[in-house]
N, C-alpha and C. Protein backbone atom coordinates (compact mmCIF):
# COMPACT_ATOMS: atom_id res chain seq x y z
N UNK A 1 19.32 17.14 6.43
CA UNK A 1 18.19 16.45 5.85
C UNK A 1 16.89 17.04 6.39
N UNK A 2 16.00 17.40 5.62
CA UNK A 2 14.84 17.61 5.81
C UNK A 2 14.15 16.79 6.73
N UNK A 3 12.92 17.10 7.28
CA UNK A 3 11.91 16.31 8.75
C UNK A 3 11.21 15.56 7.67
N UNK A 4 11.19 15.56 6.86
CA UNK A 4 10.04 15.14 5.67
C UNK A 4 10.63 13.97 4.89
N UNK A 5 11.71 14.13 4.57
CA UNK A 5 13.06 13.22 4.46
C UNK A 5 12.95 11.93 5.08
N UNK A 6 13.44 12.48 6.68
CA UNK A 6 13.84 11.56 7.36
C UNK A 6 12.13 10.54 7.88
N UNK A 7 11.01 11.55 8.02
CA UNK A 7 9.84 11.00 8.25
C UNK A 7 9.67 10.12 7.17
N UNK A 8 9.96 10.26 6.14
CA UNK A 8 9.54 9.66 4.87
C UNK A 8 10.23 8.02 4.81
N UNK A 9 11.23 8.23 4.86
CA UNK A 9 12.27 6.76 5.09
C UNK A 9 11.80 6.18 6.39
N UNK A 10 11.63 6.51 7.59
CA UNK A 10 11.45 5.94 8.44
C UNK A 10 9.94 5.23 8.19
N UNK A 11 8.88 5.54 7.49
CA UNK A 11 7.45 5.75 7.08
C UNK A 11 7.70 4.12 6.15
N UNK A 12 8.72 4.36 5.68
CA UNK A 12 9.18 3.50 3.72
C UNK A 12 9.75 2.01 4.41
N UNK A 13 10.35 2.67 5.72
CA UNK A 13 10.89 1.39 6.28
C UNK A 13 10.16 0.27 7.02
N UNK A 14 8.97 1.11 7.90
CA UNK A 14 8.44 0.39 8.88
C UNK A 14 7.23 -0.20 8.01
N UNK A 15 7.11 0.00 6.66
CA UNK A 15 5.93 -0.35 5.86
C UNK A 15 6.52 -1.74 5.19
N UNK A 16 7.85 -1.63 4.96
CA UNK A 16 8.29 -2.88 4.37
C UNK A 16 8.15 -4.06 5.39
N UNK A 17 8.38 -3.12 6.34
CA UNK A 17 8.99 -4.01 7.99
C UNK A 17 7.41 -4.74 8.45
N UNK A 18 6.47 -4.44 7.80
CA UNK A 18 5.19 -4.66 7.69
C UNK A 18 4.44 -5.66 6.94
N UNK A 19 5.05 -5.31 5.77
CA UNK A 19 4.69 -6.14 4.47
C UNK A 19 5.06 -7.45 4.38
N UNK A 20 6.48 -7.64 4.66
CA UNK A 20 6.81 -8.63 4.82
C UNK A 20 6.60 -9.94 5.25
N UNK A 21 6.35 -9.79 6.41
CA UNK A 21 5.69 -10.94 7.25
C UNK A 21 3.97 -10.87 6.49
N UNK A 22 3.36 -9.63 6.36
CA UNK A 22 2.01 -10.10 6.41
C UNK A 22 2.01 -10.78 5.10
N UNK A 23 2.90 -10.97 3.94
CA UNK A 23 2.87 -11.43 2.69
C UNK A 23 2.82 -13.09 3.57
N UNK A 24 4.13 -13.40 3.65
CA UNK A 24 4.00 -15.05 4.33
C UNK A 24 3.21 -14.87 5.35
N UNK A 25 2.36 -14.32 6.34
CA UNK A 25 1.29 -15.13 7.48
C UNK A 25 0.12 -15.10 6.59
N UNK A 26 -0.33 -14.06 5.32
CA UNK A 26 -1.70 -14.57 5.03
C UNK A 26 -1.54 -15.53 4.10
N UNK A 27 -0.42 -16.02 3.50
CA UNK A 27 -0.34 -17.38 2.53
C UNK A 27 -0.92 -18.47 3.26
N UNK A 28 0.42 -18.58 4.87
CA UNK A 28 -0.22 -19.35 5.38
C UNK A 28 -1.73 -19.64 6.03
N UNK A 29 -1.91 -18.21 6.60
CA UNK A 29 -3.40 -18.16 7.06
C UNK A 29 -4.29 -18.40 6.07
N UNK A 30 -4.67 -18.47 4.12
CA UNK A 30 -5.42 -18.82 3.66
C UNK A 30 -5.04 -20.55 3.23
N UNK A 31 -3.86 -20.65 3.27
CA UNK A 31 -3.98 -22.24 3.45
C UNK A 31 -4.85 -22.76 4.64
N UNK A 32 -4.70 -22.64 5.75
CA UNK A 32 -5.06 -23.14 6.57
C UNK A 32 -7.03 -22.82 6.93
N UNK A 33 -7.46 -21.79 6.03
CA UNK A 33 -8.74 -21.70 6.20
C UNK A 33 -9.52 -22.45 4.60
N UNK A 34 -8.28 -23.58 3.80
CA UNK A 34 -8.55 -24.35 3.01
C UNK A 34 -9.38 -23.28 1.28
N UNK A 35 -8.67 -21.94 1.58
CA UNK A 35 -8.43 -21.19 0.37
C UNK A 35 -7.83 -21.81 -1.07
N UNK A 36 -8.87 -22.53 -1.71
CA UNK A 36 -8.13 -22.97 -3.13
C UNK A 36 -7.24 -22.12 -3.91
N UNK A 37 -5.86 -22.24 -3.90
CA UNK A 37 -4.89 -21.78 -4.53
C UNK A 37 -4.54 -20.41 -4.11
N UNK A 38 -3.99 -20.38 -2.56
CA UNK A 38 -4.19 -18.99 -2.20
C UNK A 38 -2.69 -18.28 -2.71
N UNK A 39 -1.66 -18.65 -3.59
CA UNK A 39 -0.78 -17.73 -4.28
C UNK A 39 -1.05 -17.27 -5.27
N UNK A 40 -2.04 -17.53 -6.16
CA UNK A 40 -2.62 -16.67 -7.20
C UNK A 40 -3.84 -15.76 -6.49
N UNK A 41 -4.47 -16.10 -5.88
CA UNK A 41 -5.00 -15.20 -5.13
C UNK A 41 -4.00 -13.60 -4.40
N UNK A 42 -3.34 -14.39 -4.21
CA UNK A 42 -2.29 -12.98 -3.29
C UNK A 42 -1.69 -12.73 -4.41
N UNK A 43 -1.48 -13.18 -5.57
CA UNK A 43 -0.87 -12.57 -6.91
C UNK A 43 -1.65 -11.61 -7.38
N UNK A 44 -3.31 -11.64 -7.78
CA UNK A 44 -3.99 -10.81 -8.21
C UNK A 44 -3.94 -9.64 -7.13
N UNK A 45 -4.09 -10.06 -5.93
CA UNK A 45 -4.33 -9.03 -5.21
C UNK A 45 -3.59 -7.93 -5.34
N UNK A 46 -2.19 -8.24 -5.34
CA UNK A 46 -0.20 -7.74 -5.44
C UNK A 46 -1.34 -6.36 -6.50
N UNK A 47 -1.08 -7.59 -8.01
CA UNK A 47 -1.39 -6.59 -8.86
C UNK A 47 -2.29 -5.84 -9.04
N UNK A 48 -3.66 -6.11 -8.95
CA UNK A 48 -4.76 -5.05 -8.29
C UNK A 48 -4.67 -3.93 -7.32
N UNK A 49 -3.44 -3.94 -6.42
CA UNK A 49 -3.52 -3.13 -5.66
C UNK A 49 -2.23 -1.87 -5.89
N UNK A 50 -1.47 -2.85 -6.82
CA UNK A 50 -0.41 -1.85 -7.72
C UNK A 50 -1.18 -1.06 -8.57
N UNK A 51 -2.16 -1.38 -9.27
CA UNK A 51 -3.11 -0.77 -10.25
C UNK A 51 -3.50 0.26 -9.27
N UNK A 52 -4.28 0.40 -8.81
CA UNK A 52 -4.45 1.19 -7.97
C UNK A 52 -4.12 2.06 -7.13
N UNK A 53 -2.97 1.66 -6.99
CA UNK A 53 -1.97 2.77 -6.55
C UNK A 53 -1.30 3.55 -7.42
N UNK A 54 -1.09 3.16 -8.61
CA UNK A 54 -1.22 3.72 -9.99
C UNK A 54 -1.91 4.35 -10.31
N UNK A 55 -2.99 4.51 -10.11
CA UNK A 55 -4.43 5.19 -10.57
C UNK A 55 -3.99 6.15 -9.82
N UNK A 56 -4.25 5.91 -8.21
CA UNK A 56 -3.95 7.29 -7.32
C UNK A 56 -3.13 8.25 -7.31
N UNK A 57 -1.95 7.76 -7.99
CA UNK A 57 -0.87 8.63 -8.45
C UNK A 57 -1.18 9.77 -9.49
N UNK A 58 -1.31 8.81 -10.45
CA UNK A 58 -1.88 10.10 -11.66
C UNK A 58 -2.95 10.90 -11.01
N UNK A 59 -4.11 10.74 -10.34
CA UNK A 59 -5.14 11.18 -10.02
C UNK A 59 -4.61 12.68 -8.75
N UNK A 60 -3.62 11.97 -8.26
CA UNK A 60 -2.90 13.16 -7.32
C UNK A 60 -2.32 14.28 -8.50
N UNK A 61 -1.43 13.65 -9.15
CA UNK A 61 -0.65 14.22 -10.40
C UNK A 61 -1.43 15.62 -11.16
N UNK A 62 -2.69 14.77 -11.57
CA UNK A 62 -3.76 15.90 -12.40
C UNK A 62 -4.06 17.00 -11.68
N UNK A 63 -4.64 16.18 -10.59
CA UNK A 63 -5.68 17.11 -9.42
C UNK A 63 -4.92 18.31 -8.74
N UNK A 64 -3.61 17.85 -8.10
CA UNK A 64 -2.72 18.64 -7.43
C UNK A 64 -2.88 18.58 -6.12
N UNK A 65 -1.67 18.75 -4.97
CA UNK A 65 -1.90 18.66 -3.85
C UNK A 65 -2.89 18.79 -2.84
N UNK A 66 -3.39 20.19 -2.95
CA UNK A 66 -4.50 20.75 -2.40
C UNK A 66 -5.46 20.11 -2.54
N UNK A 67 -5.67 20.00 -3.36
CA UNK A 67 -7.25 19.71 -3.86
C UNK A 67 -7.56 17.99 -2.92
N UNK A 68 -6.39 17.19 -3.05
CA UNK A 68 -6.77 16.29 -2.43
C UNK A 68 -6.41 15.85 -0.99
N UNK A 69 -5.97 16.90 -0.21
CA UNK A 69 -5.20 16.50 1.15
C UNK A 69 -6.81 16.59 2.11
N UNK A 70 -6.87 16.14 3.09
CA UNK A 70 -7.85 15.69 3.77
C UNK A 70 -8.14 17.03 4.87
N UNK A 71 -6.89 17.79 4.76
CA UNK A 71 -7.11 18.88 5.52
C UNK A 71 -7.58 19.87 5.02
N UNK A 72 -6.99 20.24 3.56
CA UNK A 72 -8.11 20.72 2.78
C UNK A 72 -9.46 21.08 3.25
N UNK A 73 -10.44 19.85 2.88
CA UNK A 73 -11.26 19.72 3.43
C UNK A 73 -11.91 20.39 4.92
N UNK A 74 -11.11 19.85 5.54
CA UNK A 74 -11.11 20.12 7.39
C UNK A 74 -11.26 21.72 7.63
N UNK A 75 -9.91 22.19 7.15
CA UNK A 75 -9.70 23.24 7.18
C UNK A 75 -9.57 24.07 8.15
């Protein structure tokens, strides 16, 4: 297996391992700061931020690697 592979899954894992909890502590944390209806709130967010990560995709897609890696830049 590739370093890129295995970086990649380990990357895929510890992000879920992430997500998870912060999905249920900010439900509870905007209940408790008296957030009117904070599951449609974290619903739009979900999907707003899928949009967007959508966007970034294609936008990588068009553009091509180079053009958008940060080292690029750096160089």
């Amino acid at each position: 297996m590739s370093k890129v592979t295995v970086l990649g899954s380990i990357f895929a894992i510890g992000s879920f391992l992430f997500f998870v909890p912060l999905v249920s502590l900010t439900d509870t944390f905007l209940k408790e700061q008296n957030v009117p209806d904070p599951s449609t709130i974290l619903a739009v967010m979900f999907v707003v931020g899928f949009i967007l990560f959508t966007i970034a995709g294609r936008i990588y897609d068009r553009l091509g690697r180079g053009l958008l890696l940060l080292s690029h830049y750096l160089g």
